[in-house]
PDB file of N, CA and C in Angstrom:
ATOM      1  N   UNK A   1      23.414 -15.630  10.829  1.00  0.00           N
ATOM      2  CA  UNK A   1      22.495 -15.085   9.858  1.00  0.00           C
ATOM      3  C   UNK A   1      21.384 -14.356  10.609  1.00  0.00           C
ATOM      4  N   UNK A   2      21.289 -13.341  10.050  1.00  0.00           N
ATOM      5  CA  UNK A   2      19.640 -12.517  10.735  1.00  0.00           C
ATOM      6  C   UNK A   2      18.917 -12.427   9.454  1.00  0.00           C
ATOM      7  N   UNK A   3      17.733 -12.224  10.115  1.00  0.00           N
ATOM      8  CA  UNK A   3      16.270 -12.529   9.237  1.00  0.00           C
ATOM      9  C   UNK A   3      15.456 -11.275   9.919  1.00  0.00           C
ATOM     10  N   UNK A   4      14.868 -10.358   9.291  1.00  0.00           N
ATOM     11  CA  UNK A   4      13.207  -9.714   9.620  1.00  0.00           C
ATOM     12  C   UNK A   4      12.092  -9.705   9.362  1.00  0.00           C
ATOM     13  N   UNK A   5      12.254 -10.745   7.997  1.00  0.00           N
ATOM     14  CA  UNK A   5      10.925 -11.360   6.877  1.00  0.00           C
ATOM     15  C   UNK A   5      11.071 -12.571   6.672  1.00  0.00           C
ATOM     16  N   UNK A   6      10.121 -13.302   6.787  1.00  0.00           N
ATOM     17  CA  UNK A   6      10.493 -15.114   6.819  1.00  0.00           C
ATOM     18  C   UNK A   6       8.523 -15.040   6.081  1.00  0.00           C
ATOM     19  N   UNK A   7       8.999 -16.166   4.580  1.00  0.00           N
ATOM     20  CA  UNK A   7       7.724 -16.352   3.747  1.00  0.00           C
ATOM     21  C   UNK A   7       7.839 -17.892   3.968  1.00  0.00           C
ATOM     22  N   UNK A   8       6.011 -18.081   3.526  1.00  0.00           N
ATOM     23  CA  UNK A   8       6.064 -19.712   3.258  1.00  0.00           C
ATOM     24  C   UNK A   8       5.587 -20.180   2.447  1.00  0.00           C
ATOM     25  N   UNK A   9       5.681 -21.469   1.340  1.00  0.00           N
ATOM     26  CA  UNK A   9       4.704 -22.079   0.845  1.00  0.00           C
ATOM     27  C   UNK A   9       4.675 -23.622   0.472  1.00  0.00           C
ATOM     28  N   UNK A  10       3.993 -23.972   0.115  1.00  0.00           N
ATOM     29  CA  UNK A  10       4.086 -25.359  -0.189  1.00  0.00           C
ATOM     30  C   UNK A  10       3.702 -25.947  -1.243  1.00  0.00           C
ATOM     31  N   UNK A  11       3.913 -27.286  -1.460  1.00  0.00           N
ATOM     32  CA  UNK A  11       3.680 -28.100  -2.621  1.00  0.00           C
ATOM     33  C   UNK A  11       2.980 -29.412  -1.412  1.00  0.00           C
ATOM     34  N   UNK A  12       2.326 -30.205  -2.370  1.00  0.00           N
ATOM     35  CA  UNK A  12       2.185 -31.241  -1.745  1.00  0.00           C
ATOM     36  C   UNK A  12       2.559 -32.385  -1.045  1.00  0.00           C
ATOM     37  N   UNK A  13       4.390 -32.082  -1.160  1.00  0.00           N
ATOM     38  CA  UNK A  13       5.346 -32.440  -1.063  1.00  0.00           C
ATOM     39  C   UNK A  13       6.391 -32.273   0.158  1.00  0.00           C
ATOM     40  N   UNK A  14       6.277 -30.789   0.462  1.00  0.00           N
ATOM     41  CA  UNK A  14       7.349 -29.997   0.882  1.00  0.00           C
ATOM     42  C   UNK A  14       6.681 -28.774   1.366  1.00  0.00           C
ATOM     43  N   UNK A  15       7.180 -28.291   2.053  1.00  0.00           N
ATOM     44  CA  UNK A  15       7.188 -27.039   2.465  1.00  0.00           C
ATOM     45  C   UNK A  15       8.298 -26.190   2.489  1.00  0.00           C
ATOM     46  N   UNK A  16       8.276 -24.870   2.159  1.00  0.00           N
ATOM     47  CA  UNK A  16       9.463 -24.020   1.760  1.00  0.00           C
ATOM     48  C   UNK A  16       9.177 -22.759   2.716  1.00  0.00           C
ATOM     49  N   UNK A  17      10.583 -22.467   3.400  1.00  0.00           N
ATOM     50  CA  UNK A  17      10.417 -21.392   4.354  1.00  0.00           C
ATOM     51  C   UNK A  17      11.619 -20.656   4.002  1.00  0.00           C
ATOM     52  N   UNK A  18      11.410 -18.955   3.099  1.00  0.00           N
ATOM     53  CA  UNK A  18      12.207 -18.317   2.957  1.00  0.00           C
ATOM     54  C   UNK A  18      12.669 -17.263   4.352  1.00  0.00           C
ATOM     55  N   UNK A  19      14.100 -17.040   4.584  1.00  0.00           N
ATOM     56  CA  UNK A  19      14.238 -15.982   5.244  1.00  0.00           C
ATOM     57  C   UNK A  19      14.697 -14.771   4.457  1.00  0.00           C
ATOM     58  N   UNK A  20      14.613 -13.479   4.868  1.00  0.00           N
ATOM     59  CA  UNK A  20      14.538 -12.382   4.104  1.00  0.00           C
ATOM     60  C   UNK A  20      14.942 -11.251   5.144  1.00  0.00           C
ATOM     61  N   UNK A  21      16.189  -9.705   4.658  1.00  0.00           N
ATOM     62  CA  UNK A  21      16.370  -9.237   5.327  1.00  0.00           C
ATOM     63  C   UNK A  21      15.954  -7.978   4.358  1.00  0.00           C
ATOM     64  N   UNK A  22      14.813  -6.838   5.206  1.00  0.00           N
ATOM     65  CA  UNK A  22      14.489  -5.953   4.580  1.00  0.00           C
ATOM     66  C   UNK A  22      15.468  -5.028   4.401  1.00  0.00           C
ATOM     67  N   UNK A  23      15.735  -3.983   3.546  1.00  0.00           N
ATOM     68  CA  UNK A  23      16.646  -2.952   2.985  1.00  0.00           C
ATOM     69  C   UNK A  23      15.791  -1.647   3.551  1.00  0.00           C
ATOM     70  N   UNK A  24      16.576  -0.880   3.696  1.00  0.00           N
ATOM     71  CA  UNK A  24      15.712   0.540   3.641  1.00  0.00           C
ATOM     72  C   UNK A  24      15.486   0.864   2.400  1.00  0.00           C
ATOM     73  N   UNK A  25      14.476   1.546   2.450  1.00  0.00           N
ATOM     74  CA  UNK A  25      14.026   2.227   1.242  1.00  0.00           C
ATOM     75  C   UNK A  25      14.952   3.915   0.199  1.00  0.00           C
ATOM     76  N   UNK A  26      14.981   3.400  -1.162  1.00  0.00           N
ATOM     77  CA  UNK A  26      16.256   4.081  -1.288  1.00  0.00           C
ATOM     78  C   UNK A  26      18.031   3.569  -1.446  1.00  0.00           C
ATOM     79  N   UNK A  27      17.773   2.572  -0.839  1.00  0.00           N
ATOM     80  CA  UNK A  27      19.354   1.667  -0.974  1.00  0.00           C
ATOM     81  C   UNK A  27      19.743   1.632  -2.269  1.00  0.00           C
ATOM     82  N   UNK A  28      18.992   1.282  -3.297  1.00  0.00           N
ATOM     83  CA  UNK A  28      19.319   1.361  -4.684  1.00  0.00           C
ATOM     84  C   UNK A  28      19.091  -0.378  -4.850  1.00  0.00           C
ATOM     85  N   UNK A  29      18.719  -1.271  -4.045  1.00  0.00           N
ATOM     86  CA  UNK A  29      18.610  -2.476  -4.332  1.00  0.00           C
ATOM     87  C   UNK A  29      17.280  -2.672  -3.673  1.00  0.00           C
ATOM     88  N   UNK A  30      16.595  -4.171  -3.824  1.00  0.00           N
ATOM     89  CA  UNK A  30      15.614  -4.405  -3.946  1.00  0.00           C
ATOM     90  C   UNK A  30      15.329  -4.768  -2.509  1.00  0.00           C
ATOM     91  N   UNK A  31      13.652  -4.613  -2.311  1.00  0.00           N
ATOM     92  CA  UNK A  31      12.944  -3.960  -0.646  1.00  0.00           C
ATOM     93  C   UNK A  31      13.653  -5.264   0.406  1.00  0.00           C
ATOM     94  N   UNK A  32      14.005  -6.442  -0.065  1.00  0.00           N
ATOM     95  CA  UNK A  32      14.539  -7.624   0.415  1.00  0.00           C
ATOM     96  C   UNK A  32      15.527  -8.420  -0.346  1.00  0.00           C
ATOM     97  N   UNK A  33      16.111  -8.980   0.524  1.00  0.00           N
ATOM     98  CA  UNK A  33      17.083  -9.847   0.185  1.00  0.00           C
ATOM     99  C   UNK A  33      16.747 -11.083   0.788  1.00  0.00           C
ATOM    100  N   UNK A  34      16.712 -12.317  -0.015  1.00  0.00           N
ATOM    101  CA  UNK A  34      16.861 -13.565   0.826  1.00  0.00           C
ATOM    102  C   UNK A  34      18.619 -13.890   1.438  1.00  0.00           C
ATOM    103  N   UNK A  35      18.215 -13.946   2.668  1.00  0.00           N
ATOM    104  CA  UNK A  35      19.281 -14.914   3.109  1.00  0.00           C
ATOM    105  C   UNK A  35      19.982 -16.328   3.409  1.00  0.00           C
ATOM    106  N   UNK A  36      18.298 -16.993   2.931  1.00  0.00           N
ATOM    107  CA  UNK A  36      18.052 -18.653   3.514  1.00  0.00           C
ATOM    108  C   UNK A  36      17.089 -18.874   3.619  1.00  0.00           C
ATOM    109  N   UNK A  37      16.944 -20.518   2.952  1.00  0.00           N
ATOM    110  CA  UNK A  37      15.807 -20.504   2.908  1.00  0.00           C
ATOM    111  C   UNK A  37      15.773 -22.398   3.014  1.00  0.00           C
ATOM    112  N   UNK A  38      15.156 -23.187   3.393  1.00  0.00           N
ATOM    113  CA  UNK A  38      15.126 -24.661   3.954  1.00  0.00           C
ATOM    114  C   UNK A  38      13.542 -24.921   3.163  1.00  0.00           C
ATOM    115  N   UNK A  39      13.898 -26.340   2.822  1.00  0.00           N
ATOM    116  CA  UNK A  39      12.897 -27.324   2.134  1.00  0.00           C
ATOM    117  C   UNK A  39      12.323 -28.381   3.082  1.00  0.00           C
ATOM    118  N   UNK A  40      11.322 -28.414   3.270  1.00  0.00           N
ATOM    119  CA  UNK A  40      11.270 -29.744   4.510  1.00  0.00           C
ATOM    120  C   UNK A  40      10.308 -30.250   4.243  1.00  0.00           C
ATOM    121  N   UNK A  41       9.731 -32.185   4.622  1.00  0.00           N
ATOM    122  CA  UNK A  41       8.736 -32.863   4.541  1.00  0.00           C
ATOM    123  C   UNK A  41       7.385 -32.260   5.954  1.00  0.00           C
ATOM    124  N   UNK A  42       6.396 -32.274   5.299  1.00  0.00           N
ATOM    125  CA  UNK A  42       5.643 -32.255   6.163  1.00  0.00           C
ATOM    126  C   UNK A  42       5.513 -32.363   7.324  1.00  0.00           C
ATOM    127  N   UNK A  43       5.952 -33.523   8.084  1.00  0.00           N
ATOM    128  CA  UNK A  43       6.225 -33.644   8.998  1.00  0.00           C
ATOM    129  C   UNK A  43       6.974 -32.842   9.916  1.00  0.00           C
ATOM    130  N   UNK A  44       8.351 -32.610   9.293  1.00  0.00           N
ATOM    131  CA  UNK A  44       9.055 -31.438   9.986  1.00  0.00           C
ATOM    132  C   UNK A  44       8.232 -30.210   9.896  1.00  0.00           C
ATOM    133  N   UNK A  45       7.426 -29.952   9.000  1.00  0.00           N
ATOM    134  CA  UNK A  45       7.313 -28.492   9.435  1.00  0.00           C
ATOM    135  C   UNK A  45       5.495 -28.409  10.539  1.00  0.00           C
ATOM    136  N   UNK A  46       5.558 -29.642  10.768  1.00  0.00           N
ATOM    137  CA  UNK A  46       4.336 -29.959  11.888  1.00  0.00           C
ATOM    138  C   UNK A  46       4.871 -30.252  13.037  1.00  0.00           C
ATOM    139  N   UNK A  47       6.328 -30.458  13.065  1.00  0.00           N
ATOM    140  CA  UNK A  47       7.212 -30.600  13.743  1.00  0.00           C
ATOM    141  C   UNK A  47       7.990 -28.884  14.557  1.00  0.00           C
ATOM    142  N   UNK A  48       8.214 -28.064  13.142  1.00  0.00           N
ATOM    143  CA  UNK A  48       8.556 -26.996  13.666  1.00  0.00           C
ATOM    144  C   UNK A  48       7.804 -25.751  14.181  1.00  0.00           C
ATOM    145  N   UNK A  49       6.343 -26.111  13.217  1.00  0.00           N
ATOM    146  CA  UNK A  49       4.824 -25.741  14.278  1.00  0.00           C
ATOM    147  C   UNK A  49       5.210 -25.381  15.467  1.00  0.00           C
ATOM    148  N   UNK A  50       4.711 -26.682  15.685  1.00  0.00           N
ATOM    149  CA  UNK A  50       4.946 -27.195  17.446  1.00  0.00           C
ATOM    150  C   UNK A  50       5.807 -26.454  18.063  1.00  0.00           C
ATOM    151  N   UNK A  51       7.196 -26.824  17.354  1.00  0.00           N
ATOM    152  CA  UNK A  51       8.226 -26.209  18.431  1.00  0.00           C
ATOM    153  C   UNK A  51       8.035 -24.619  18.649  1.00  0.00           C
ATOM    154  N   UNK A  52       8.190 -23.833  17.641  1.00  0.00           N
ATOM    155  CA  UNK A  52       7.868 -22.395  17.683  1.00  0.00           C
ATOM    156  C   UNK A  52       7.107 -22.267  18.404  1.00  0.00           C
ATOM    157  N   UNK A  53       5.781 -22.437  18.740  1.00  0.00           N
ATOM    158  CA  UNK A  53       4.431 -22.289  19.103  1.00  0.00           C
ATOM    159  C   UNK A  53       4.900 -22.383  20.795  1.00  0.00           C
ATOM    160  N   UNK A  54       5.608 -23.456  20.988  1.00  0.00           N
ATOM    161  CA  UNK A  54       6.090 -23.907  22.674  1.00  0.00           C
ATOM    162  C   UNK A  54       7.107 -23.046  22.735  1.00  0.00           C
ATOM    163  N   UNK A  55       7.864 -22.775  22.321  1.00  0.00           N
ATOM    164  CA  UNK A  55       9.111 -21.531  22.894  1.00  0.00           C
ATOM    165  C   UNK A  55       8.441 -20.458  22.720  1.00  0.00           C
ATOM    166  N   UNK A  56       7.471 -19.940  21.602  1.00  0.00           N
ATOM    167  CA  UNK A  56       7.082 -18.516  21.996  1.00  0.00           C
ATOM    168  C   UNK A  56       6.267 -18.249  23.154  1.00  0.00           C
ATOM    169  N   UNK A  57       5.676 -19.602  23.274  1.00  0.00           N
ATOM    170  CA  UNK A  57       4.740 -19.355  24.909  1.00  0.00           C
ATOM    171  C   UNK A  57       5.768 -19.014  25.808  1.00  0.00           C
ATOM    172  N   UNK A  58       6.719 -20.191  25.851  1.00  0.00           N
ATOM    173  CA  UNK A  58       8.031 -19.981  26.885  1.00  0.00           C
ATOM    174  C   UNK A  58       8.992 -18.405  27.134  1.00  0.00           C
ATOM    175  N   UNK A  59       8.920 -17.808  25.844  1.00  0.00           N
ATOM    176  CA  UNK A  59       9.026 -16.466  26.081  1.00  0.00           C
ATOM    177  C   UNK A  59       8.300 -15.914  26.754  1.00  0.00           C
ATOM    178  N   UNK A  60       6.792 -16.059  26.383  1.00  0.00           N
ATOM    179  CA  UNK A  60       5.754 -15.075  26.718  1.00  0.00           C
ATOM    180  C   UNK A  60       5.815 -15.185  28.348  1.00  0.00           C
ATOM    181  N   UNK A  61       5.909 -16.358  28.877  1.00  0.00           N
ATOM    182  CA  UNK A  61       6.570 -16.651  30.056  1.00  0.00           C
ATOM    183  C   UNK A  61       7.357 -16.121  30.958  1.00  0.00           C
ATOM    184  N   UNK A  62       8.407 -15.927  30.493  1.00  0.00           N
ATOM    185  CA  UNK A  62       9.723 -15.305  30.673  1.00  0.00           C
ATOM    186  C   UNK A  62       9.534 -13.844  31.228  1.00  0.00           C
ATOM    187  N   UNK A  63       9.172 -13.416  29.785  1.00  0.00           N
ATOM    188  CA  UNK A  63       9.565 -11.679  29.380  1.00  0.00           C
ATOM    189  C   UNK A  63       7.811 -10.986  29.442  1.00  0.00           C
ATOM    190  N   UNK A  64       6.952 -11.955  29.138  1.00  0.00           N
ATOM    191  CA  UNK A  64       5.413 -11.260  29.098  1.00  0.00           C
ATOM    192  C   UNK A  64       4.776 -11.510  28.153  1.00  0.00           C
ATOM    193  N   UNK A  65       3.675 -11.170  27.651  1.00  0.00           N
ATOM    194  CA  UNK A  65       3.132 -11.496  26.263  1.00  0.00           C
ATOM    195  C   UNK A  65       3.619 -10.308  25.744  1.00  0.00           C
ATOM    196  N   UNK A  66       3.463 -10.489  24.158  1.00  0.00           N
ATOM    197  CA  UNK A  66       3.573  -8.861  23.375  1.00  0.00           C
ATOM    198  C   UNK A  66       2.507  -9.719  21.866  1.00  0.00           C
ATOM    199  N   UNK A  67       2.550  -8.501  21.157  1.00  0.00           N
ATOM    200  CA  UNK A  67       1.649  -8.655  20.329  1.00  0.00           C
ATOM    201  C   UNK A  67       2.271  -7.878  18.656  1.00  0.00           C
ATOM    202  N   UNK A  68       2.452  -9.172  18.325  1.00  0.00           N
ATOM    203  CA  UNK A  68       3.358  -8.732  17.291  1.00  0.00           C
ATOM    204  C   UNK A  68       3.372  -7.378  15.974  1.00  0.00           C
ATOM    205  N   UNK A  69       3.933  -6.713  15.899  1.00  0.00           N
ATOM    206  CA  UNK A  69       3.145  -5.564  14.932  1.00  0.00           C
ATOM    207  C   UNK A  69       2.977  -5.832  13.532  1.00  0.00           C
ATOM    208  N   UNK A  70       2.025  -5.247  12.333  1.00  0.00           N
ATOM    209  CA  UNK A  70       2.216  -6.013  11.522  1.00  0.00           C
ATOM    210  C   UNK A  70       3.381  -4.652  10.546  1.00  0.00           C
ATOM    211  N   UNK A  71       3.887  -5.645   9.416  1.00  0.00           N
ATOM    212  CA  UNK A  71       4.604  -5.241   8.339  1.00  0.00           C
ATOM    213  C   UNK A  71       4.488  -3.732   8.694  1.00  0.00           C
ATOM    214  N   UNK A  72       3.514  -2.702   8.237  1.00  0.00           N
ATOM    215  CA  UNK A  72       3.344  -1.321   7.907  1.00  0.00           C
ATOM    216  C   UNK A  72       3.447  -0.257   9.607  1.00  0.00           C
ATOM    217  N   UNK A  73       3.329  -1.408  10.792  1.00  0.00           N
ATOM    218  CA  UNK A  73       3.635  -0.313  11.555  1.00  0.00           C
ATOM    219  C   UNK A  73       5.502  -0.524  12.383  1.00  0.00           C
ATOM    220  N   UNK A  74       5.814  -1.499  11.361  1.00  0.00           N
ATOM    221  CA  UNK A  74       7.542  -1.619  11.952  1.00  0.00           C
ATOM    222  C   UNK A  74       8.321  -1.118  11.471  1.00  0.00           C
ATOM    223  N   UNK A  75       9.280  -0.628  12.154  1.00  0.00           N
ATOM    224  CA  UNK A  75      10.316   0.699  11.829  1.00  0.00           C
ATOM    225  C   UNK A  75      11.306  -0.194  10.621  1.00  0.00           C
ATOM    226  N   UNK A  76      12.134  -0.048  10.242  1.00  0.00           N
ATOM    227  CA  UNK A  76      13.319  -0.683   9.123  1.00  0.00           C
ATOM    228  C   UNK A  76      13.806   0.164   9.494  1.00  0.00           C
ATOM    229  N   UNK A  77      15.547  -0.766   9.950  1.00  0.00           N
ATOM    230  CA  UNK A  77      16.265  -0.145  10.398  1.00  0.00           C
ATOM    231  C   UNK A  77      17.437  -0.078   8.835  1.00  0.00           C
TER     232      UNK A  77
END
């Protein structure tokens, strides 16, 4: 599965993390599509915090820092 848009939100309960693959503009269907999307307790997602947060350093490591662009200056392929 690939993803280029990933949303979040929560309940007091849960946390909900959609993934989403943008369309070009013009396709005749709508600007995104979900592809997947996971329900998790709190914990896990203080859990998956963490982890993200430590592998993207570990990239930054790797390959260098970069600085992510936002929404309006990324190309759609």
């Amino acid at each position: 599965m690939y993803a280029n848009l990933v949303d979040v939100w929560h309940t007091a309960l849960e946390f909900t993390v959609e993934f989403a693959v943008s369309l070009p503009a013009g396709s005749g269907m709508a600007d995104a599509v979900c592809v997947a999307w996971m329900k998790v307790p709190p914990q896990v997602a203080w859990d998956l915090a963490r982890l993200l947060s430590d592998h993207v350093a570990d990239y930054e490591s790797e390959y260098g820092s970069f600085t992510p662009k936002s929404p309006d200056e990324q190309e759609l392929s």
